[in-house]
Protein backbone atom coordinates (compact mmCIF):
# COMPACT_ATOMS: atom_id res chain seq x y z
CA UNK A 1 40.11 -18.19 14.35
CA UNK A 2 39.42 -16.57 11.11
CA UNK A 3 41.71 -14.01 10.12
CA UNK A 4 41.98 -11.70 6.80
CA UNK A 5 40.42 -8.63 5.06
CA UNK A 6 36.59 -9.54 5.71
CA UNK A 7 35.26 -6.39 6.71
CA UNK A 8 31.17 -7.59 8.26
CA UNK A 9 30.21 -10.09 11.01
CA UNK A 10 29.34 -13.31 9.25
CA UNK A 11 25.53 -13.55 7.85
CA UNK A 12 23.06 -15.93 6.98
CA UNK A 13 23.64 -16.54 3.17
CA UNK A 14 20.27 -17.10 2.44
CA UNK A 15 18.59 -14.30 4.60
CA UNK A 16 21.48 -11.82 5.42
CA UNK A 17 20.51 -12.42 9.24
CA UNK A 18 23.23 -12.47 12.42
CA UNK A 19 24.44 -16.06 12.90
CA UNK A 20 24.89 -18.17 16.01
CA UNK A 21 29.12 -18.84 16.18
CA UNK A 22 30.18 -22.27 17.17
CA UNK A 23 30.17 -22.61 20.57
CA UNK A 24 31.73 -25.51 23.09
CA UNK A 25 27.87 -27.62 22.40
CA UNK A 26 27.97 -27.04 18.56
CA UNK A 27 30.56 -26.72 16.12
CA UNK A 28 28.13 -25.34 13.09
CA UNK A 29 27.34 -21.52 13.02
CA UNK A 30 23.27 -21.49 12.55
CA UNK A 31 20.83 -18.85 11.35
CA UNK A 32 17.29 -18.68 13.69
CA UNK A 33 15.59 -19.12 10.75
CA UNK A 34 17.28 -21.64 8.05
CA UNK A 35 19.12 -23.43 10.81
CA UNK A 36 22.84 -24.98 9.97
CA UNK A 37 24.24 -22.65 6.99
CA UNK A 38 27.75 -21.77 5.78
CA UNK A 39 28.42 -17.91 7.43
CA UNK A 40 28.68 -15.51 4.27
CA UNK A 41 31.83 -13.48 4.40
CA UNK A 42 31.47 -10.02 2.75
CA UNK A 43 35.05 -8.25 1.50
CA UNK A 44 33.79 -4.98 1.20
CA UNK A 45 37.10 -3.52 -0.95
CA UNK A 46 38.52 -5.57 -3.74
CA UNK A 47 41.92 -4.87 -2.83
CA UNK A 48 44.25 -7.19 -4.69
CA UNK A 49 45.19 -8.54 -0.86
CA UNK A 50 41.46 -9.44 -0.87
CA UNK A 51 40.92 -10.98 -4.47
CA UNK A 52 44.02 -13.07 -2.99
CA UNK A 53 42.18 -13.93 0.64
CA UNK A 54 39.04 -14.87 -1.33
CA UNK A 55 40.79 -17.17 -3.69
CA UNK A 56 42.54 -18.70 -1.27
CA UNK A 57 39.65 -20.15 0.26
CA UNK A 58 37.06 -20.67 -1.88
CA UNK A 59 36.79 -24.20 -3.95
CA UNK A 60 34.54 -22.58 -6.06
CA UNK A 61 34.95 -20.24 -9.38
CA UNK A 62 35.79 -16.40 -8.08
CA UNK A 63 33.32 -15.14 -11.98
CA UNK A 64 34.55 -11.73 -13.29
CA UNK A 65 33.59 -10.74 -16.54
CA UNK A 66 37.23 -10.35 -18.70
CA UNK A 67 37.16 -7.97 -20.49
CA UNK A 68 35.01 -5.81 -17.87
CA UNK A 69 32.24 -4.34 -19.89
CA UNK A 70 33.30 -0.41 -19.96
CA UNK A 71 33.54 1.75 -17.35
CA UNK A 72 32.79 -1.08 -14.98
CA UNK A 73 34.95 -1.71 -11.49
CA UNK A 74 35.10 -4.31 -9.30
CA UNK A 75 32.26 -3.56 -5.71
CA UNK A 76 33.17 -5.70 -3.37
CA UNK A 77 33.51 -9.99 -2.55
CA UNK A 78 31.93 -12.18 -0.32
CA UNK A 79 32.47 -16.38 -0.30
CA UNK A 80 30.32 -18.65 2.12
CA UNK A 81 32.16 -21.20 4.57
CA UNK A 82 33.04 -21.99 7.77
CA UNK A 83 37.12 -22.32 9.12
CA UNK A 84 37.10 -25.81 8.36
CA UNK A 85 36.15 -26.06 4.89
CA UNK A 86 37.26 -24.11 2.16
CA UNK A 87 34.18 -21.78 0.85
CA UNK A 88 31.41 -23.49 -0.89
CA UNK A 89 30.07 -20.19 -2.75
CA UNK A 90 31.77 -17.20 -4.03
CA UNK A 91 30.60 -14.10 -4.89
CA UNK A 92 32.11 -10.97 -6.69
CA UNK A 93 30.30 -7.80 -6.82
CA UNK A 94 30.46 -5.72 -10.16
CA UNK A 95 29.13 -2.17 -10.28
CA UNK A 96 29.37 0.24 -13.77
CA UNK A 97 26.93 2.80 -16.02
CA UNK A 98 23.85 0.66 -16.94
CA UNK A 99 23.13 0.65 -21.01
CA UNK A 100 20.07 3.00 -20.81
CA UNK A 101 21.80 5.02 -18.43
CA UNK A 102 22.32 5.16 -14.78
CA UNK A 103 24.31 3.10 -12.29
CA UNK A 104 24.09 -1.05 -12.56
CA UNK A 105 25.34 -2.99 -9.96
CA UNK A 106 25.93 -6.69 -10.93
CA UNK A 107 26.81 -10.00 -8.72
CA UNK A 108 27.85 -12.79 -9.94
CA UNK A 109 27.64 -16.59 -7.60
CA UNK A 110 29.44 -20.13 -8.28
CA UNK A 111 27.95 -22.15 -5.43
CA UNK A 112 27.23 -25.85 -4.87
CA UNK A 113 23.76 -26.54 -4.42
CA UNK A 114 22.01 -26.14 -1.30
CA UNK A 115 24.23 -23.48 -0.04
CA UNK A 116 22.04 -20.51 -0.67
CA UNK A 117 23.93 -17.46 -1.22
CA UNK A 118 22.50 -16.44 -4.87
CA UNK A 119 18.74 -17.73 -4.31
CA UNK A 120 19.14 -14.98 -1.29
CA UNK A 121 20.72 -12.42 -3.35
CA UNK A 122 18.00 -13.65 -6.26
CA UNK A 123 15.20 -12.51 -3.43
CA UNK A 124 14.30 -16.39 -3.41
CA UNK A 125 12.89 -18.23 -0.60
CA UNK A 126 14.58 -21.48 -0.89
CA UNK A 127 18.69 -22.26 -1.34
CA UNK A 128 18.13 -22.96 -4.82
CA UNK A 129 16.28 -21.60 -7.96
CA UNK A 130 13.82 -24.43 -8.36
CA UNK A 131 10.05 -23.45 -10.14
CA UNK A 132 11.75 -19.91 -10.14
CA UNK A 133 13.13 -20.69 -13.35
CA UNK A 134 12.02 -20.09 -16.46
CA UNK A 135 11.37 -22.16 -19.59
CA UNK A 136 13.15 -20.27 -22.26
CA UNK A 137 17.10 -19.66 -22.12
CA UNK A 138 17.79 -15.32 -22.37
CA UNK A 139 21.30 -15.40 -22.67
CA UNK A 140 24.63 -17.21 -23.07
CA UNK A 141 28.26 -16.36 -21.67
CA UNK A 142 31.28 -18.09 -21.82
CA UNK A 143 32.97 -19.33 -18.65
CA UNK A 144 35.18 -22.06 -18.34
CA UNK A 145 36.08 -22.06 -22.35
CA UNK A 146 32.58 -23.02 -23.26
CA UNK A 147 29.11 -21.95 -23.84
CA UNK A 148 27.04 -21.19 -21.16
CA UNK A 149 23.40 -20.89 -21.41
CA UNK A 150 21.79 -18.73 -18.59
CA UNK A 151 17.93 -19.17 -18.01
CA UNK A 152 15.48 -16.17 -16.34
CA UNK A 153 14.35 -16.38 -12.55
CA UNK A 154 10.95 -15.36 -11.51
CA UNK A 155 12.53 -12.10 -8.97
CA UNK A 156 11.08 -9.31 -7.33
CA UNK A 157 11.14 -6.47 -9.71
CA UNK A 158 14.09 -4.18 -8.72
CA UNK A 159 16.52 -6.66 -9.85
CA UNK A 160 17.13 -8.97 -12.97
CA UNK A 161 18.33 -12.55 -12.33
CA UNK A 162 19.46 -15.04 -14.62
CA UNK A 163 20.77 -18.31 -13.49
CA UNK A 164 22.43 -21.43 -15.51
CA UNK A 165 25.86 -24.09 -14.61
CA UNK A 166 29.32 -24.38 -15.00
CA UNK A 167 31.43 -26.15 -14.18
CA UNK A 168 29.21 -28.46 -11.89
CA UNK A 169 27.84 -25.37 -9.87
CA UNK A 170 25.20 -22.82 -10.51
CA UNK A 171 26.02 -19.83 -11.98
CA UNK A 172 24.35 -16.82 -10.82
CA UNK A 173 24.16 -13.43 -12.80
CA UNK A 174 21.92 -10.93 -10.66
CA UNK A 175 21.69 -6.97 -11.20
CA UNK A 176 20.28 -3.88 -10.20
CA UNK A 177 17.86 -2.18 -11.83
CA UNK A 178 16.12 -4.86 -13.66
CA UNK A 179 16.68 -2.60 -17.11
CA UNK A 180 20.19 -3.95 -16.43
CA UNK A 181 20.29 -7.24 -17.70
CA UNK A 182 21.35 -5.54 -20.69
CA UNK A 183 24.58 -5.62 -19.88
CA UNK A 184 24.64 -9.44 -20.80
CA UNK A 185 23.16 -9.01 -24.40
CA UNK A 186 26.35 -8.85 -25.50
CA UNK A 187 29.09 -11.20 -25.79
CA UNK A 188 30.48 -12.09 -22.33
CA UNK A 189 33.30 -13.94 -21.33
CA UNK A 190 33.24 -14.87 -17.45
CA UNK A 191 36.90 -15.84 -16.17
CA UNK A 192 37.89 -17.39 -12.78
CA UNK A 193 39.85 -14.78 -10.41
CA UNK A 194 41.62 -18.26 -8.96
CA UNK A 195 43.39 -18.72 -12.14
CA UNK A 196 44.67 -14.85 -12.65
CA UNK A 197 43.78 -11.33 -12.16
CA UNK A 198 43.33 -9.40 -15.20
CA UNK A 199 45.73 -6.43 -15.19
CA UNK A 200 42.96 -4.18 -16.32
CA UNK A 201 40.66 -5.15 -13.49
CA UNK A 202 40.41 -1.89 -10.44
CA UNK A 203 38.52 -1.65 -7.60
CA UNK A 204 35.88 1.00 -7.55
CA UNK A 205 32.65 2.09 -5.08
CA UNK A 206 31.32 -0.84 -3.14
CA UNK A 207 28.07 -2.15 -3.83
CA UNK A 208 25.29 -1.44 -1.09
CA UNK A 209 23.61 -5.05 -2.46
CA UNK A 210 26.57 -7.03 -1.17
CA UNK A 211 25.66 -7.04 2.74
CA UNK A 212 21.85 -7.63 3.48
CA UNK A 213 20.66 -7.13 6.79
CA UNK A 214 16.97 -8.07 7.28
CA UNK A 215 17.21 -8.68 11.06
């Protein structure tokens, strides 16, 4: 049984909907709509207790920007996978003032293809970015010790998503409002919460775009 600080009922990671639990005929959890999926786990304070439980079991990257831009706090976690596997996406939920003012809220997903969890956050119909991506690269981070180019996703218009790979995975950046996107102008150095917790890093208001709900 799973066990630890994960605050929601497991969700579809590419729809947000209620999932189907393993049962004695099937040992998959399944979403009415995009069938077999790994259940999306969201950690609605990042305690350090829960920046622990979410490294623990993720294989993927756990992406925080170091240093946070200003102001900024950590909103919340989430990682996709079942009790069997270790999680195949990981998500960490950023939320700060936005550079022309106003509140951003920022999530950033490692996840092996197919999986789902940032195309849903990205608004995207299928698990990954596909056509949605654009042909010219709008900005560059560094994660993993190296240049990172990010690319722009065709989204609906509330939000700004950017999308590129590292280490093997894809690397989602998506934020709220669009006019945030500023935030990655700048130099930005993304760091892996499975290697260390930057002492500067708190916990601040959870984000409302971590835990979708669309049935």
């Amino acid at each position: 049984m799973h066990r630890g600080p994960v605050a929601h009922p497991p969700t579809c990671p590419r729809c947000g909907g209620r999932l189907q639990p393993p049962s004695a005929f099937a040992s998959t959890w399944r979403c009415v709509l995009h069938g077999v999926v790994d259940p999306l786990r969201v950690i609605r304070h990042a305690t350090p207790e829960a920046i622990a439980h979410l490294c623990a079991r993720t294989a993927v990257p756990c992406w925080v920007p170091a240093p946070m831009p200003a102001g900024w706090s950590l909103a919340g976690l989430a990682y996709a996978g079942d009790d069997r596997t270790r999680g195949r996406a990981a998500v960490v939920a950023c939320t700060g003032p936005a550079p022309l003012g106003g509140q951003a809220d920022m999530l950033l997903v490692a996840e092996e293809p197919g999986i789902g969890a940032g195309a849903g956050y990205a608004g995207l119909p299928g698990p990954d970015p596909g056509a949605a991506v654009g042909r010219c690269r709008v900005a560059t981070v560094e994660a993993d010790g190296r240049p990172t180019a990010l690319w722009s996703v065709s989204a609906p218009s509330d939000r700004y998503v950017l999308v590129g790979e590292a280490r093997g995975l894809w690397l989602w950046a998506i934020l709220w409002p669009a006019e945030a996107g500023y935030v990655l102008a700048e130099n930005v150095t993304l760091h892996d919460l499975r290697e260390s917790v930057p002492s500067e890093l708190r916990a601040g208001e959870y984000s409302p775009y971590l835990l979708r709900r669309t049935r």
